[in-house]
N, C-alpha and C. Protein backbone atom coordinates (compact mmCIF):
# COMPACT_ATOMS: atom_id res chain seq x y z
N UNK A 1 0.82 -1.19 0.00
CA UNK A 1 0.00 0.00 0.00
C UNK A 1 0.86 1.26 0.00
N UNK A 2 1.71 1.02 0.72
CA UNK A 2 2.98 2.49 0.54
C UNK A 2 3.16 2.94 -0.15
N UNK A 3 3.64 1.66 -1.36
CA UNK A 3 4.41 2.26 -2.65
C UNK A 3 3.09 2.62 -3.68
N UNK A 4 1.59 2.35 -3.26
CA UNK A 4 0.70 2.84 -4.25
C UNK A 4 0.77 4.29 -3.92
N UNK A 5 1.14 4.46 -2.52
CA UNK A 5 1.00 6.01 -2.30
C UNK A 5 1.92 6.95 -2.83
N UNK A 6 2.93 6.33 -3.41
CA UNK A 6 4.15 7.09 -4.16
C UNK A 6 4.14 6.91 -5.27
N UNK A 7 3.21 6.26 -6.05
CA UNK A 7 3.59 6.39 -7.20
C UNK A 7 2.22 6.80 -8.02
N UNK A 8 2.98 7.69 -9.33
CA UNK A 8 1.98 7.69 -10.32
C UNK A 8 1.71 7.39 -11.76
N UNK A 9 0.72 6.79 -12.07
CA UNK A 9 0.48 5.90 -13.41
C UNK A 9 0.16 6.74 -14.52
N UNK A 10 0.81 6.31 -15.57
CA UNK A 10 0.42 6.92 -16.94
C UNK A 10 -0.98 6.99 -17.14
N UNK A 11 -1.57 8.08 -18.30
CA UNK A 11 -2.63 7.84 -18.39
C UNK A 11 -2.67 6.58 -19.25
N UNK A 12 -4.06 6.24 -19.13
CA UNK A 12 -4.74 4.66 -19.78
C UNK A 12 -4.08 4.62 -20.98
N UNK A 13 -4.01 5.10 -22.09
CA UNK A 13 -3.43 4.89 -23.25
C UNK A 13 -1.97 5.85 -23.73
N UNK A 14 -1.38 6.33 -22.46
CA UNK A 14 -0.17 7.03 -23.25
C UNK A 14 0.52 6.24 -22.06
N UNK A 15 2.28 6.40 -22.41
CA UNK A 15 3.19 6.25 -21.66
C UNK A 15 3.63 7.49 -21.43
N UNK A 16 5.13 7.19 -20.46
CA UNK A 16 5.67 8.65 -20.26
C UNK A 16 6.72 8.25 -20.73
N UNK A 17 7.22 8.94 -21.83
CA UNK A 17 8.33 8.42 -22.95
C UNK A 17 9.93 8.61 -22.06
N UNK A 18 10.72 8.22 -22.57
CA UNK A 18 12.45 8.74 -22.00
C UNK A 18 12.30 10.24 -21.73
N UNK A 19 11.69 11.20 -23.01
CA UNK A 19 12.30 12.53 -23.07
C UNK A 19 11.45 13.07 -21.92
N UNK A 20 10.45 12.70 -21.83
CA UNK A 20 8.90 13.44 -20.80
C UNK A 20 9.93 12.92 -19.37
N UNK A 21 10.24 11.89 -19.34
CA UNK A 21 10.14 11.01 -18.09
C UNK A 21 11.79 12.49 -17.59
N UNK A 22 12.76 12.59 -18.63
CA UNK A 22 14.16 12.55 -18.35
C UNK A 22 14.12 14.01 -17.71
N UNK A 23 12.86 15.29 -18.96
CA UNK A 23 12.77 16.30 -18.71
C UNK A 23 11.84 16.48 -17.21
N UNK A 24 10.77 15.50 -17.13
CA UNK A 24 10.24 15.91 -15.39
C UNK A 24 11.44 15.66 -14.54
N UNK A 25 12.12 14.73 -14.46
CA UNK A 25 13.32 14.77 -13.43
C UNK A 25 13.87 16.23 -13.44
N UNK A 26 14.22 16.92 -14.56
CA UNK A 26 15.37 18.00 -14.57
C UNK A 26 14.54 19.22 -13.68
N UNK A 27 13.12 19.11 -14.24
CA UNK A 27 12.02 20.36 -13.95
C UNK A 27 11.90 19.93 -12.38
N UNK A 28 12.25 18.78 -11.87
CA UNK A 28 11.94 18.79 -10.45
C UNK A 28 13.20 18.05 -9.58
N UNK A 29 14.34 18.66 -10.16
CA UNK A 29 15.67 18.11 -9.66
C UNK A 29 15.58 17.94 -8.28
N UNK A 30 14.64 18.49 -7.24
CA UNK A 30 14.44 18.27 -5.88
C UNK A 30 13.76 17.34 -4.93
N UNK A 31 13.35 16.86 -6.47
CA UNK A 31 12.13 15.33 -6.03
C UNK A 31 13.28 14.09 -6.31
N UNK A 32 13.49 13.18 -5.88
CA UNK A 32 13.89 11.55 -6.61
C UNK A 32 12.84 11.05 -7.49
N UNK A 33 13.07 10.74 -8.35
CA UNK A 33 11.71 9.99 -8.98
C UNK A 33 12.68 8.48 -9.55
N UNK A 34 12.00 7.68 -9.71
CA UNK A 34 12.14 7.02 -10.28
C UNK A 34 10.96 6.44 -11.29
N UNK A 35 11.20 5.00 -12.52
CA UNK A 35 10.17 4.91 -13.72
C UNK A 35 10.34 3.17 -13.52
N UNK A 36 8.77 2.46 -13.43
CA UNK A 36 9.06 1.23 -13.24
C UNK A 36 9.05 0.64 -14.59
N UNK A 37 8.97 -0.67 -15.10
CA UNK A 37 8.84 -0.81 -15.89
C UNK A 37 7.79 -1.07 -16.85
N UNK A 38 6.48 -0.72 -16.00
CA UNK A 38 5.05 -0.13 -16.67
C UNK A 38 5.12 0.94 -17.19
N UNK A 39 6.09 2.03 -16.72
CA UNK A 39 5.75 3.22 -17.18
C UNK A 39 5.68 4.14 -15.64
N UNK A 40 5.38 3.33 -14.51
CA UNK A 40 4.48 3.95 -13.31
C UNK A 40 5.90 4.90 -13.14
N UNK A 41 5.84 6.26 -12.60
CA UNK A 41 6.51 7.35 -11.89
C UNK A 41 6.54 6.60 -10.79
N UNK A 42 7.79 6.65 -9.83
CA UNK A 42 7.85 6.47 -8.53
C UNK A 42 8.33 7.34 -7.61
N UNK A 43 7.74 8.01 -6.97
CA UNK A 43 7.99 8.67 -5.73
C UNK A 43 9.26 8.73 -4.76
N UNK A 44 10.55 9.07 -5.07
CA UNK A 44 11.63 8.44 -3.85
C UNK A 44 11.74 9.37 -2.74
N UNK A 45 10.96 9.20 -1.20
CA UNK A 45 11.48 10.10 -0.59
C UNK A 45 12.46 10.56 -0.11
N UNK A 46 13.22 11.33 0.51
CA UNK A 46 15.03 11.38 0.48
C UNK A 46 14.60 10.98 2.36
N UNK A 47 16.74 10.24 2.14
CA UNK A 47 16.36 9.52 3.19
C UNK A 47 16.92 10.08 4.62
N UNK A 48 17.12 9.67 5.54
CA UNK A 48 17.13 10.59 6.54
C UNK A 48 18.64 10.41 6.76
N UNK A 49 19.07 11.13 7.84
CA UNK A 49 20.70 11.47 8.10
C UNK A 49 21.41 10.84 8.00
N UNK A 50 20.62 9.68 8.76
CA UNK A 50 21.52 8.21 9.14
C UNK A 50 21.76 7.28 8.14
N UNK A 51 20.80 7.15 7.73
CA UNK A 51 20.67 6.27 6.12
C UNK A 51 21.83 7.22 4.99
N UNK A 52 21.91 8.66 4.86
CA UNK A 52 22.51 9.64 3.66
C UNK A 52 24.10 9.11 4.24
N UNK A 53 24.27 9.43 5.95
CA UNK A 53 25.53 9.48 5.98
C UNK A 53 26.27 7.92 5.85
N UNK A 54 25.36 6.74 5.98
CA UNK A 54 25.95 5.37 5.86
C UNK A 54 26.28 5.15 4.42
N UNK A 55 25.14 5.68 3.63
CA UNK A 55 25.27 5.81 2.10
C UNK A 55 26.86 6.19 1.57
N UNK A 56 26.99 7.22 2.21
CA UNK A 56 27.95 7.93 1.74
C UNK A 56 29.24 7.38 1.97
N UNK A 57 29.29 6.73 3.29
CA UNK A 57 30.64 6.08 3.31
C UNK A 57 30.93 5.03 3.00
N UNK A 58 29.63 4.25 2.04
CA UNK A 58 29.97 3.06 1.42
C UNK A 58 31.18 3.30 0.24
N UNK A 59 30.24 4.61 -0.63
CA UNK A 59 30.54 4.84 -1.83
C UNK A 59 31.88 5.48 -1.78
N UNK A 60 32.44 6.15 -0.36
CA UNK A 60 33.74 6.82 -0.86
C UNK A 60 34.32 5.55 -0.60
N UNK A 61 34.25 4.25 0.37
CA UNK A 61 34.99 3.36 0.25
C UNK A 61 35.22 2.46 -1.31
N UNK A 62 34.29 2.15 -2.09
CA UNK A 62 34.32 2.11 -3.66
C UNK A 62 34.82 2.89 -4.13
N UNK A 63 34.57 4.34 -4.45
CA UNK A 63 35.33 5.55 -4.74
C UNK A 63 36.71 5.16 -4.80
N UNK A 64 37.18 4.96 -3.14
CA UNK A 64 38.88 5.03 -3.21
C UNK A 64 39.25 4.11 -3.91
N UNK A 65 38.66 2.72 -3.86
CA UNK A 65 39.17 1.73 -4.81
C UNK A 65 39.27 2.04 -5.96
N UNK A 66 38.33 2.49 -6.43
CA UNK A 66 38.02 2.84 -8.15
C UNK A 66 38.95 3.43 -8.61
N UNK A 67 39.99 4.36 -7.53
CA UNK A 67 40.54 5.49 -8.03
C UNK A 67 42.05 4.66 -8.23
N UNK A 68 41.84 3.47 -7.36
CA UNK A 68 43.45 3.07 -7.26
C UNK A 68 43.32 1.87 -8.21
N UNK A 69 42.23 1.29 -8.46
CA UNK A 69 42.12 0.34 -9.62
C UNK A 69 41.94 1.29 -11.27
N UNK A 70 40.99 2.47 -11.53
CA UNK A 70 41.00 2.40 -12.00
C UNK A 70 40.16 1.91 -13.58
N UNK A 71 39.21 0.80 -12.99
CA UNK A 71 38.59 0.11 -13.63
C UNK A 71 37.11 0.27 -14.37
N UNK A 72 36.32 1.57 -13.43
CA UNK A 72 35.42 1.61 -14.13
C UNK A 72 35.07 3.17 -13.29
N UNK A 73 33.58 3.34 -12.98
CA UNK A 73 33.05 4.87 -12.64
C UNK A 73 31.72 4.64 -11.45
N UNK A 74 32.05 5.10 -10.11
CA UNK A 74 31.09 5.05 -8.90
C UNK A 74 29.97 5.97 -9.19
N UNK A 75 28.58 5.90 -9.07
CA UNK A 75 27.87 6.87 -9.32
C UNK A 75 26.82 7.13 -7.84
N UNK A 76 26.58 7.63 -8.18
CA UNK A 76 25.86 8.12 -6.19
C UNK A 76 24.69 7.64 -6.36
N UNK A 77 23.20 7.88 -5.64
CA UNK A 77 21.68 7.34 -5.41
C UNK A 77 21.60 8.59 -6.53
N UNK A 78 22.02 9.80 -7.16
CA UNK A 78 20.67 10.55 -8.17
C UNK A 78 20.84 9.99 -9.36
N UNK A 79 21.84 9.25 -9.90
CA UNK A 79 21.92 9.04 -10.97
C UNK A 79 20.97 7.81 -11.34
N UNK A 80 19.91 7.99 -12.66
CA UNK A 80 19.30 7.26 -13.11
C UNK A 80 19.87 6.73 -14.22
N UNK A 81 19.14 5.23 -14.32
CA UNK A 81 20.19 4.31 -15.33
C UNK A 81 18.54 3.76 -16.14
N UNK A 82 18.90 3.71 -17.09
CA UNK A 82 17.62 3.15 -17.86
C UNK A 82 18.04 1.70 -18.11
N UNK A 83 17.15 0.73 -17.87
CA UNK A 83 17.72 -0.80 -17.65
C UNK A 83 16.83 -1.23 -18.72
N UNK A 84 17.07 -2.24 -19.34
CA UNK A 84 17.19 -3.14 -20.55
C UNK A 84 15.40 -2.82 -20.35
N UNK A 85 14.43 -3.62 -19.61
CA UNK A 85 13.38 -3.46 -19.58
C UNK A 85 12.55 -1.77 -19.46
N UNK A 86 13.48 -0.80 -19.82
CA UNK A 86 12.56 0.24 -19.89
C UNK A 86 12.71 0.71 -18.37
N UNK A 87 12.74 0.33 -17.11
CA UNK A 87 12.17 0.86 -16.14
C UNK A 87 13.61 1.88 -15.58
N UNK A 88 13.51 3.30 -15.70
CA UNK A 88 14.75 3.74 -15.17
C UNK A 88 15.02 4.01 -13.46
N UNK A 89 15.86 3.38 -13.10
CA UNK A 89 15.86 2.99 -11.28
C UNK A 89 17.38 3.97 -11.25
N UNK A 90 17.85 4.26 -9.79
CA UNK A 90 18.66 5.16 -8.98
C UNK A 90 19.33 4.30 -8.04
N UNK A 91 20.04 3.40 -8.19
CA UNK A 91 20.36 2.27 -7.09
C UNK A 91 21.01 4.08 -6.24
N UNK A 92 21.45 3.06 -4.42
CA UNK A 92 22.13 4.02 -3.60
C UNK A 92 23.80 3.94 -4.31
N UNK A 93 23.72 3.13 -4.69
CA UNK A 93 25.31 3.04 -4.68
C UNK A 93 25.58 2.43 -6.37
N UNK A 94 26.12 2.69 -7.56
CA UNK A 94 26.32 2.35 -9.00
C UNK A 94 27.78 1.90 -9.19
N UNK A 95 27.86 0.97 -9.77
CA UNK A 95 29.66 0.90 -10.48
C UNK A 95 29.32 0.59 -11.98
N UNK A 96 30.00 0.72 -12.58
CA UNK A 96 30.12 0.48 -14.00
C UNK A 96 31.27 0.19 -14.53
N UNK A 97 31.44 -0.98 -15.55
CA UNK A 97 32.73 -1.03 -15.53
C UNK A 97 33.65 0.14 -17.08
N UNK A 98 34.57 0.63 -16.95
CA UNK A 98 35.17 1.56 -17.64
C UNK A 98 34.55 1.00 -19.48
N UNK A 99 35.09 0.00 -19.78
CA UNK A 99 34.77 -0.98 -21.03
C UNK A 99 33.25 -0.90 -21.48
N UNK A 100 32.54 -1.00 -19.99
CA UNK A 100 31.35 -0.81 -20.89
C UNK A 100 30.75 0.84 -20.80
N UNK A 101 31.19 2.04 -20.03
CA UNK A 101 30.94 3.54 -20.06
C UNK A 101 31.30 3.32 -21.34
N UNK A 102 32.55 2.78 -21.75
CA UNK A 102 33.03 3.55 -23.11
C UNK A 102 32.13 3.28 -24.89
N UNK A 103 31.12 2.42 -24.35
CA UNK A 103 30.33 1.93 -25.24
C UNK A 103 29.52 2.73 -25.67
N UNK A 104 29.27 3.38 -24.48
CA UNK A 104 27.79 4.88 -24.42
C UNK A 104 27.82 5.66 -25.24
N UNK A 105 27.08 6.72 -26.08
CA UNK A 105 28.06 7.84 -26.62
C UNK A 105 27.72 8.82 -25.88
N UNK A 106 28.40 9.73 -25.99
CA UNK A 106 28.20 10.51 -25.27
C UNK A 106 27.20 11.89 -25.20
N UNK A 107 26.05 11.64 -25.95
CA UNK A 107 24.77 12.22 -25.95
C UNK A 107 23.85 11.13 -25.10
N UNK A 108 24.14 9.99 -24.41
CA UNK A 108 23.60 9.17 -24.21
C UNK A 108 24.13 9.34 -22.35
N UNK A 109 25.29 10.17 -22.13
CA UNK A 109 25.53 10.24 -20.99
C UNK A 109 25.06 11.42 -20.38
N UNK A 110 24.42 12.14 -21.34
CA UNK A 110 23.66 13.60 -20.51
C UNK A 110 22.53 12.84 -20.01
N UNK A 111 22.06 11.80 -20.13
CA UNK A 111 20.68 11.26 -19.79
C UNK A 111 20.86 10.39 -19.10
N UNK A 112 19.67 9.71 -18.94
CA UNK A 112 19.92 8.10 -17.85
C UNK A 112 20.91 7.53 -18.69
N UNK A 113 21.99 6.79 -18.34
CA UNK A 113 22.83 5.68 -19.20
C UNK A 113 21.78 4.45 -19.80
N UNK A 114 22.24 4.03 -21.18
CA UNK A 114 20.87 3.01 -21.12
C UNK A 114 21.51 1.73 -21.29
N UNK A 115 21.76 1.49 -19.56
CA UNK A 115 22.15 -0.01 -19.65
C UNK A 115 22.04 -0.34 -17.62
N UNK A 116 22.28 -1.54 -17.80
CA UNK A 116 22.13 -1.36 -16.16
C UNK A 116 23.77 -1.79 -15.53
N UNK A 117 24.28 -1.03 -14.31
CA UNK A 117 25.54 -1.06 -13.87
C UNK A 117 25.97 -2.68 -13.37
N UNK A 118 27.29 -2.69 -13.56
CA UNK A 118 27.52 -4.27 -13.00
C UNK A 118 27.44 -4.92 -12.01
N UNK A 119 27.24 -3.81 -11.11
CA UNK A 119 26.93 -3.75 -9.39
C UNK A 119 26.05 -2.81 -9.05
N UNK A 120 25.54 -2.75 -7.98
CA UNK A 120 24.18 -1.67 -7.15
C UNK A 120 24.89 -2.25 -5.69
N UNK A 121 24.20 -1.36 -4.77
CA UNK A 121 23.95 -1.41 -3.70
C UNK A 121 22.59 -0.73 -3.44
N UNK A 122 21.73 -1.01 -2.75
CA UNK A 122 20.56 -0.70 -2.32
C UNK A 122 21.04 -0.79 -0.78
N UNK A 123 20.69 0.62 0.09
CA UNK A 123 20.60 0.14 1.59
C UNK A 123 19.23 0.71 1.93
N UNK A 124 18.39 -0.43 2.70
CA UNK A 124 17.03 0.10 3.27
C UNK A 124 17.06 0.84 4.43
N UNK A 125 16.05 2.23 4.07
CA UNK A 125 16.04 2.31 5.36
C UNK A 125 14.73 2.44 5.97
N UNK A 126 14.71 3.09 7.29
CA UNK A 126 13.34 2.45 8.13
C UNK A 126 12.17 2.38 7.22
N UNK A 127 11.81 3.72 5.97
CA UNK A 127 10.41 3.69 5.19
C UNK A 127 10.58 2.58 4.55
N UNK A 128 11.57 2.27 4.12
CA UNK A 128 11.68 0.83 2.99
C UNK A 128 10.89 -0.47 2.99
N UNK A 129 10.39 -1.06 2.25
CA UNK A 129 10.33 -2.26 2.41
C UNK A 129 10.68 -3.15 1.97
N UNK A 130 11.13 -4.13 2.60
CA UNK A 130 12.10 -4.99 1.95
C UNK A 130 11.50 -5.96 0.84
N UNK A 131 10.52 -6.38 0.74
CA UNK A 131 9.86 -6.81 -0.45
C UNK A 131 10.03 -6.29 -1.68
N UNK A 132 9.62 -4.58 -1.51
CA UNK A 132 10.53 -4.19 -2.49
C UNK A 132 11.43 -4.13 -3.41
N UNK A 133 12.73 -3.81 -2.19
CA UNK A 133 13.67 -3.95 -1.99
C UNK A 133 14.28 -4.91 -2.95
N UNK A 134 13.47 -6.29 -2.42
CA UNK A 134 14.07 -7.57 -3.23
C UNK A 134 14.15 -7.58 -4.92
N UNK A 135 12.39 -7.26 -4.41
CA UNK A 135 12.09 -7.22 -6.13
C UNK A 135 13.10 -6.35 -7.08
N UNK A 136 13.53 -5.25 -6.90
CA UNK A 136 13.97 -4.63 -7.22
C UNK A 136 15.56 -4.72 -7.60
N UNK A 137 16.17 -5.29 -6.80
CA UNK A 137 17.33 -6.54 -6.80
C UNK A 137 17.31 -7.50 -7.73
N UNK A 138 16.34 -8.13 -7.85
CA UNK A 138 15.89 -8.98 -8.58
C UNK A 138 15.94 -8.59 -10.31
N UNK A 139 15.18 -7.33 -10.58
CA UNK A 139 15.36 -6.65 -11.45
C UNK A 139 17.01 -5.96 -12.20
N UNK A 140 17.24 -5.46 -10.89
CA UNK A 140 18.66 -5.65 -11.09
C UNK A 140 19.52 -6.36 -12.09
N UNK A 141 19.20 -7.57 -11.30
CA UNK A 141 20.24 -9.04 -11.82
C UNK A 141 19.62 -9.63 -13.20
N UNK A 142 18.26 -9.34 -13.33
CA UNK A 142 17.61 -9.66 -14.76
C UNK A 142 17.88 -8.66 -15.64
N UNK A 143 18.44 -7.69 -15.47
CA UNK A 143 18.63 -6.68 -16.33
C UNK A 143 20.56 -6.61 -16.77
N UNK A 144 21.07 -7.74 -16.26
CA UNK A 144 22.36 -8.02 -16.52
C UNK A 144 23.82 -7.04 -14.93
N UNK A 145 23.14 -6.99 -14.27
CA UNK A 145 23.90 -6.75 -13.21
C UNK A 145 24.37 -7.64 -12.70
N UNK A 146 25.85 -7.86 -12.35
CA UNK A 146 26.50 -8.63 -11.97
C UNK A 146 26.53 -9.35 -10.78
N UNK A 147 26.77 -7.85 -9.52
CA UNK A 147 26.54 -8.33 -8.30
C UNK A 147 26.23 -6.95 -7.98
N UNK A 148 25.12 -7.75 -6.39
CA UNK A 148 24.17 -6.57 -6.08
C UNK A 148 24.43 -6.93 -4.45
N UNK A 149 24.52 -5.66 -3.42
CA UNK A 149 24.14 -5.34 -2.54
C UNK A 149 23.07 -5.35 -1.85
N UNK A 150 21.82 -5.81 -0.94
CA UNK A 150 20.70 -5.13 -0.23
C UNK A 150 21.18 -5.60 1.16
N UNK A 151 21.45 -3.93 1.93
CA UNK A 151 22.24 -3.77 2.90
C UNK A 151 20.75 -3.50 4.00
N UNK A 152 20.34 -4.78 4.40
CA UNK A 152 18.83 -4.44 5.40
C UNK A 152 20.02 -4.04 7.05
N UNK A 153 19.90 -2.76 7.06
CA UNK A 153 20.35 -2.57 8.79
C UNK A 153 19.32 -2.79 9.46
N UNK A 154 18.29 -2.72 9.29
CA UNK A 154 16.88 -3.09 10.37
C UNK A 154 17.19 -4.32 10.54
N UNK A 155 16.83 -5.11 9.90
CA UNK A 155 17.12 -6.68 9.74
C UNK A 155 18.05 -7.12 10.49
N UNK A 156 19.77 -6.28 10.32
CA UNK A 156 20.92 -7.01 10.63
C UNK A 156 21.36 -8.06 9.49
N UNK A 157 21.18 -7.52 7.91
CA UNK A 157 21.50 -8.85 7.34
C UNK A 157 21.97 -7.84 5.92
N UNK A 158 22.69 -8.81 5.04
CA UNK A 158 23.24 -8.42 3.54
C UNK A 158 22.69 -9.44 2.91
N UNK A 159 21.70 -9.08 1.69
CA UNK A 159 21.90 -9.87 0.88
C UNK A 159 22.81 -9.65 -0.45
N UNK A 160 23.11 -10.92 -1.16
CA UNK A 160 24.41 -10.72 -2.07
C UNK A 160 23.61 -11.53 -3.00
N UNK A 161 23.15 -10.45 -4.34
CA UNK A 161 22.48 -11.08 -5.65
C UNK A 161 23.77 -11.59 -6.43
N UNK A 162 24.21 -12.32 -7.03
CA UNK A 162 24.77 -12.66 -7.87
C UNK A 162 24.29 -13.14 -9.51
N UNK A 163 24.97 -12.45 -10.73
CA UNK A 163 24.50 -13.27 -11.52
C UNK A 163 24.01 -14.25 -11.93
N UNK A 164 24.45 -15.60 -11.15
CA UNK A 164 24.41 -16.76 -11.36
C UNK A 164 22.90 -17.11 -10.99
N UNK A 165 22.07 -15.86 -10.17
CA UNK A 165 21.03 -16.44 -9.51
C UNK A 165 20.96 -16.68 -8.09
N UNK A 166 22.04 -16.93 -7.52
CA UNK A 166 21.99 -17.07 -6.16
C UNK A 166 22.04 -16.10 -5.66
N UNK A 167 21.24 -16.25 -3.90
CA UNK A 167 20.99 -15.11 -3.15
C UNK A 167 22.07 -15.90 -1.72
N UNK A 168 22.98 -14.60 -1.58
CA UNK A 168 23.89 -15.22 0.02
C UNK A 168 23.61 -14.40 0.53
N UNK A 169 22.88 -15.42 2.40
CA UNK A 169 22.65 -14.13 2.89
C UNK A 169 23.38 -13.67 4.25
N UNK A 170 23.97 -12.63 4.47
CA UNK A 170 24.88 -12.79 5.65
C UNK A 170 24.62 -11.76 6.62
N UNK A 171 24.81 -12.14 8.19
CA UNK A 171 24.15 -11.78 9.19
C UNK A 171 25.04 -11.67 10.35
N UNK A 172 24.55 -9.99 11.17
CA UNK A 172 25.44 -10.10 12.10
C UNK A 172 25.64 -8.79 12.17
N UNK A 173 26.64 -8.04 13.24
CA UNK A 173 26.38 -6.78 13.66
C UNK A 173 27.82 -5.98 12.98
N UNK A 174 28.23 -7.23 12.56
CA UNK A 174 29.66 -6.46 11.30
C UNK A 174 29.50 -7.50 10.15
N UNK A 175 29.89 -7.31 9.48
CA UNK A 175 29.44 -8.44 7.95
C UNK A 175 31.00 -7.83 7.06
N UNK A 176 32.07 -8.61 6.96
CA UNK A 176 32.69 -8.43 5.51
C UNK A 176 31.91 -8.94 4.16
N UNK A 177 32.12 -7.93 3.35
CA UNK A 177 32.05 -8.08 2.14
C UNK A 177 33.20 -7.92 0.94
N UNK A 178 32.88 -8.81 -0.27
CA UNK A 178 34.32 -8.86 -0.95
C UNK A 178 33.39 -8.59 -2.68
N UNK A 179 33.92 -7.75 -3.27
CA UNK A 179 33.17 -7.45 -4.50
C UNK A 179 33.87 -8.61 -5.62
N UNK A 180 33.67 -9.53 -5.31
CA UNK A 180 34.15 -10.82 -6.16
C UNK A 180 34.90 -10.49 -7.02
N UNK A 181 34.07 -10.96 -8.40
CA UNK A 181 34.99 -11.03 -9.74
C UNK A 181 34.58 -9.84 -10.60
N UNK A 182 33.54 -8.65 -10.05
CA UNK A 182 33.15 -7.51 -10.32
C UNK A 182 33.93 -6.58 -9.89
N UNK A 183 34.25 -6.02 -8.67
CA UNK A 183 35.37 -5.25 -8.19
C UNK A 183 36.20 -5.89 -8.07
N UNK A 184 37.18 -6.02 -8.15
CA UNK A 184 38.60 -7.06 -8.06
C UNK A 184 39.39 -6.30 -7.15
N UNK A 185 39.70 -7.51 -6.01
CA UNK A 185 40.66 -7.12 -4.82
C UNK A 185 40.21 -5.93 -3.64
N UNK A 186 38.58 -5.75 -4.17
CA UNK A 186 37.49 -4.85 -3.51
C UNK A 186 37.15 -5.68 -1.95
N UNK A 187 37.27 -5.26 -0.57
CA UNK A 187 36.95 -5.55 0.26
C UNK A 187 36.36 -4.52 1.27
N UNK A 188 35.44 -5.01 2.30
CA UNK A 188 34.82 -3.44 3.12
C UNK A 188 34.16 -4.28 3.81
N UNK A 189 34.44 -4.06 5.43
CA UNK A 189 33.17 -4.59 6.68
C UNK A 189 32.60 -3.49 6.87
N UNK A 190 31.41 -3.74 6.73
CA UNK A 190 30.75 -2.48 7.01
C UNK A 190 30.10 -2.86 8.29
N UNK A 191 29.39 -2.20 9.21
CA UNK A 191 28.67 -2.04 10.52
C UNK A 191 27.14 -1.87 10.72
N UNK A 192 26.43 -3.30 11.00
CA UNK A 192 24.88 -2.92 10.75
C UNK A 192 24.20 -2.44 11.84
């Protein structure tokens, strides 16, 4: 019922195209929105201190790696990515690998990128729901994402999407994580 309250549906016979969808974001740079893959607008409310500042020190920990590997480009929660199925999503946390940015052209990078990143992180917080959450993960990994993050701190748990299909789920009030064969030589305990 939440997420009916955040979101809004095309009318009956139109969609809301890339350019409508790309230009309401710009006209309301102060809202999050996100686009499912009906078409539905989604509502993102911004999240509170605790959730922005955990966010943040995931990504400079990726960040520093990136910078000393090299390998590809960290993108923060505003950046929208348009994924294979149409639906354009804002993971909290983006990597991409360098090989495939360079595929994009670059009229294609003023806009959502139209592909989905090799990794996400999603961290929930208290409004979240993890059903969601999943689904959305899920989407993720069907849309060719490699490996995915859902960092439940309520819970006390990580789940780890992997391409292959499998879900690992790991639990506990510190959790290492290792960005496999996607970040290479990428490691970080984070604190739930």
């Amino acid at each position: 019922m939440e997420q009916e309250l955040r979101t809004i549906h095309p009318p009956r016979f139109r969609e809301f195209d890339d350019d409508f969808f790309f230009a309401l974001c710009q006209a309301n740079e102060m809202t999050k929105l996100e686009r499912d893959a009906n078409g539905n607008i989604i509502l993102m409310p911004p999240t509170g201190s605790e959730t922005g500042r955990y966010n943040a020190e995931i990504a400079i920990e990726i960040g520093i790696w990136n910078r000393r590997m090299k390998l590809g480009y960290v993108f923060d929660s505003s950046t929208g990515f348009k994924l294979p199925n149409s639906a354009v999503r804002s993971p909290d946390v983006a990597w991409l690998s360098r090989q495939r940015w360079d595929t994009i052209p670059e009229t294609d990078r003023q806009g959502f990128a139209p592909l989905c990143p090799d990794f996400v992180i999603e961290i929930r917080s208290k409004s979240d729901d993890l059903k969601e959450l999943k689904e959305k993960m899920e989407e993720y990994r069907n849309n060719s994402c490699r490996l995915g993050w859902l960092i439940d701190r309520a819970g006390k748990q990580v789940l780890i999407y992997r391409e292959n299909g499998s879900i690992e789920i790991k639990q506990g009030l510190e959790i290492n994580l290792s960005g496999e064969d996607v970040l290479q030589d990428f490691t970080v305990q984070i604190e739930l």
